[in-house]
C-alpha atoms as a PDB file:
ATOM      1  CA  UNK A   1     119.678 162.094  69.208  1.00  0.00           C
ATOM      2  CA  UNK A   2     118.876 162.537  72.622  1.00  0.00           C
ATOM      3  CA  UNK A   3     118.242 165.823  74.434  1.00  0.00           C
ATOM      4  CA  UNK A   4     121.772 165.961  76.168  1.00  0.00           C
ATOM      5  CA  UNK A   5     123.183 165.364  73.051  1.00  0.00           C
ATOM      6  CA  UNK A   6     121.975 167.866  71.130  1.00  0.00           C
ATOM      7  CA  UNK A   7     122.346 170.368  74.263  1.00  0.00           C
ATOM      8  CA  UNK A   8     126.079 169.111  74.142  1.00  0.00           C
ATOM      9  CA  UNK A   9     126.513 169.218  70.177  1.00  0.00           C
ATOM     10  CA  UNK A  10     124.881 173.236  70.493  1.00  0.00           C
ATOM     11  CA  UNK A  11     127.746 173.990  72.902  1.00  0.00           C
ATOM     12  CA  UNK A  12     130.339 172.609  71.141  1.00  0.00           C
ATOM     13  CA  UNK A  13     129.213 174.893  68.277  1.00  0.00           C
ATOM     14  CA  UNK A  14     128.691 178.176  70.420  1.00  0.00           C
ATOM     15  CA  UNK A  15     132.386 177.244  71.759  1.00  0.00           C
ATOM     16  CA  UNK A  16     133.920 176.803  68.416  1.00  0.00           C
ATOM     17  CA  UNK A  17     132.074 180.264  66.843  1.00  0.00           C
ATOM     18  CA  UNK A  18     133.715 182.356  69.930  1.00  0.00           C
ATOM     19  CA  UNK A  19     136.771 181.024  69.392  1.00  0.00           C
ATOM     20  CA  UNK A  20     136.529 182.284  65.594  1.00  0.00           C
ATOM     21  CA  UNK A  21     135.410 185.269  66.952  1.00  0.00           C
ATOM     22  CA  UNK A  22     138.461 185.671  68.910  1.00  0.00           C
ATOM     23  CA  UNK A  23     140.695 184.510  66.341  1.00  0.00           C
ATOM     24  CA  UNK A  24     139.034 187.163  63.962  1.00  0.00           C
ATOM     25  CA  UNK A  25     138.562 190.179  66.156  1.00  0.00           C
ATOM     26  CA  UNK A  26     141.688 192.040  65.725  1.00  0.00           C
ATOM     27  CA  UNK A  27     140.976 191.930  62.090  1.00  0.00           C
ATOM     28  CA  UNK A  28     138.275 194.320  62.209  1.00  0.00           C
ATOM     29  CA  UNK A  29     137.865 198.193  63.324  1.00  0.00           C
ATOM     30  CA  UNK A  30     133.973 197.886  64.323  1.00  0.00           C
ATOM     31  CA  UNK A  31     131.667 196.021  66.404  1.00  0.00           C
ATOM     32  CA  UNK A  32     128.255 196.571  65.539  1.00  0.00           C
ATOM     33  CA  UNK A  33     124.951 195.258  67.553  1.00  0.00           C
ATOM     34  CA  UNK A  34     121.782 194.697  66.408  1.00  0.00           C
ATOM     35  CA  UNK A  35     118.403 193.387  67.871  1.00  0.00           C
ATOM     36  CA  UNK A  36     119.402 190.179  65.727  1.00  0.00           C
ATOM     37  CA  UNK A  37     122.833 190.169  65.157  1.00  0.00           C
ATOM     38  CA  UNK A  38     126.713 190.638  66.533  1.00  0.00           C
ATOM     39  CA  UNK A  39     128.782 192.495  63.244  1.00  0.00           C
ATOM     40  CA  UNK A  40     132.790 192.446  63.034  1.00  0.00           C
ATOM     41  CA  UNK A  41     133.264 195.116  60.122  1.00  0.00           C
ATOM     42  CA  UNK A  42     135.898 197.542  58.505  1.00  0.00           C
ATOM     43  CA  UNK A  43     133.580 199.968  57.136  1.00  0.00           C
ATOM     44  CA  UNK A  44     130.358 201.196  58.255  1.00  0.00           C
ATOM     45  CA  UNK A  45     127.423 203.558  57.046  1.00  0.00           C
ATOM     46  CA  UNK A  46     124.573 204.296  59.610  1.00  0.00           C
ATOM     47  CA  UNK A  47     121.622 206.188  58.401  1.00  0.00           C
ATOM     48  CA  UNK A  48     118.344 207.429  60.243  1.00  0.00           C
ATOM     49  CA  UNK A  49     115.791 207.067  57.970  1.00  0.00           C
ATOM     50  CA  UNK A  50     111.640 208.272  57.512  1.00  0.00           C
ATOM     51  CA  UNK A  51     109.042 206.966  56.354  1.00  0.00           C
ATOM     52  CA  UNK A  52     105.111 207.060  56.610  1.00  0.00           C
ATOM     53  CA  UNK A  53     105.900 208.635  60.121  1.00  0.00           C
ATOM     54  CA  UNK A  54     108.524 205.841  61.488  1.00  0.00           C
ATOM     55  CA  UNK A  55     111.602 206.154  61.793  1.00  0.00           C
ATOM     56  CA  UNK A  56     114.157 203.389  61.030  1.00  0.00           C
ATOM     57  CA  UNK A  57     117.846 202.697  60.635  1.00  0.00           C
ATOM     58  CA  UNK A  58     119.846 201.566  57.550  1.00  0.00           C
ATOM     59  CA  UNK A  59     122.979 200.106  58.541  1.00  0.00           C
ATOM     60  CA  UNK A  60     125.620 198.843  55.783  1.00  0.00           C
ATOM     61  CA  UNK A  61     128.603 197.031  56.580  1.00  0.00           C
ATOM     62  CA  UNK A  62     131.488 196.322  54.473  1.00  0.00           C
ATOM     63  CA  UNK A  63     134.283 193.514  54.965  1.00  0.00           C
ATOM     64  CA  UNK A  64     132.270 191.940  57.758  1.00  0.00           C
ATOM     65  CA  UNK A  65     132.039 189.130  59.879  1.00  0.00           C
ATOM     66  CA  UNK A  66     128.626 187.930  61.106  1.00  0.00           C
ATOM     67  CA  UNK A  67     128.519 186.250  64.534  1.00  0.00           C
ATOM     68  CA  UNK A  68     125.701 183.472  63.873  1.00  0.00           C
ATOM     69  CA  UNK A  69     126.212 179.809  64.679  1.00  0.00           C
ATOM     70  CA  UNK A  70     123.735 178.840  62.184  1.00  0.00           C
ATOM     71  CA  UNK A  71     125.663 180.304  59.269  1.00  0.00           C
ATOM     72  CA  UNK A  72     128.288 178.246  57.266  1.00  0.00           C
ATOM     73  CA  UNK A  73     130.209 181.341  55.803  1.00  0.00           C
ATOM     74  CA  UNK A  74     130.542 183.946  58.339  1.00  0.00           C
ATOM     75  CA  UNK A  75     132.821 186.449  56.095  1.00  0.00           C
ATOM     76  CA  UNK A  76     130.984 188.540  53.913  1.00  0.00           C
ATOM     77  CA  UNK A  77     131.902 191.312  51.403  1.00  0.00           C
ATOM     78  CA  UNK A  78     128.444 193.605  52.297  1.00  0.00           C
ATOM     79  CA  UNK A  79     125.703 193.213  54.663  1.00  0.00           C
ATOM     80  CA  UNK A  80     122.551 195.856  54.924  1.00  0.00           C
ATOM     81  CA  UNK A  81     120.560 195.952  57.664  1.00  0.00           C
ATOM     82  CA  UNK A  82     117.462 197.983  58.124  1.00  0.00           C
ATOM     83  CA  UNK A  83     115.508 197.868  61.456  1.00  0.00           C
ATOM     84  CA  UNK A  84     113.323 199.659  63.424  1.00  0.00           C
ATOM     85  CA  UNK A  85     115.422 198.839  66.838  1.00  0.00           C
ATOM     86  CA  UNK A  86     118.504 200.260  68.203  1.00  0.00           C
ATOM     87  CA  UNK A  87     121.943 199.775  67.021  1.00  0.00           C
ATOM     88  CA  UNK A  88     124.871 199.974  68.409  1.00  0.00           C
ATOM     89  CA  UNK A  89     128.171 201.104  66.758  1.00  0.00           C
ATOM     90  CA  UNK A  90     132.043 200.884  68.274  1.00  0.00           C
ATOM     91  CA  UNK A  91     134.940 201.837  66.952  1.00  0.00           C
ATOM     92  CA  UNK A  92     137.847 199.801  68.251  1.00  0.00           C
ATOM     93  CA  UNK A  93     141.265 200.770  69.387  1.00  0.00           C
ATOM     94  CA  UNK A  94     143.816 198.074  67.591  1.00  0.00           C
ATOM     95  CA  UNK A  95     144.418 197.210  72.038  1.00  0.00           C
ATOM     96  CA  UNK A  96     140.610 196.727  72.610  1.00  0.00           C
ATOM     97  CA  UNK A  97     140.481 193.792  70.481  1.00  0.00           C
ATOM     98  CA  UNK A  98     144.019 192.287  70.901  1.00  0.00           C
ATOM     99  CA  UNK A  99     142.513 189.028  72.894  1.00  0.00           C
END
C-alpha cells in the first residue's frame, strides 16, 4: 500500500466516524473531553480524587459513545476514566446538537 493510499484510506475513515458522530449526537445529553478521548454520554459522574499527594479525576460514563477511529464498536454501556489531566464536561441543550 503506498503512502497516498493509506493517507487516503485514514481519511476516508476520519470522514465516515464524523459522520456517525453527527448521526449520533442528538442522541446524547453530554460531551465529555479528555486528554485521550471525545465521549457522547447520557449519564455522567465526575469525581476529584487524592492520593499519595496527587490529585486525579475519576470520570464514569454511562450509555456512551466513544469517538475513536480505531475502535470497531463505538457504543458502550460504561466507560471509567481516571486521569491526571483536565476534563471537560457539557451538558447539551436538545438545539446544540440538532446538526
Amino acid at each position: 500500500m503506498s503512502g497516498e493510499e493509506l493517507e487516503n484510506y485514514e481519511t476516508d475513515m476520519e470522514l465516515a466516524l464524523y459522520r456517525e458522530y453527527r448521526d449520533v449526537a442528538r442522541l446524547f445529553s453530554y460531551v465529555i473531553e479528555t486528554e485521550r478521548r471525545f465521549y457522547l454520554a447520557n449519564f455522567v459522574d465526575l469525581q476529584v480524587r487524592s492520593a499519595a499527594g496527587e490529585v486525579y479525576f475519576e470520570l464514569r460514563l454511562q450509555d456512551a459513545w466513544v469517538w475513536d477511529v480505531y475502535r470497531s464498536k463505538r457504543f458502550v454501556k460504561s466507560v471509567r476514566v481516571v486521569t491526571f489531566k483536565d476534563v471537560n464536561v457539557e451538558e447539551l441543550a436538545k438545539t446544540d446538537i440538532d446538526l
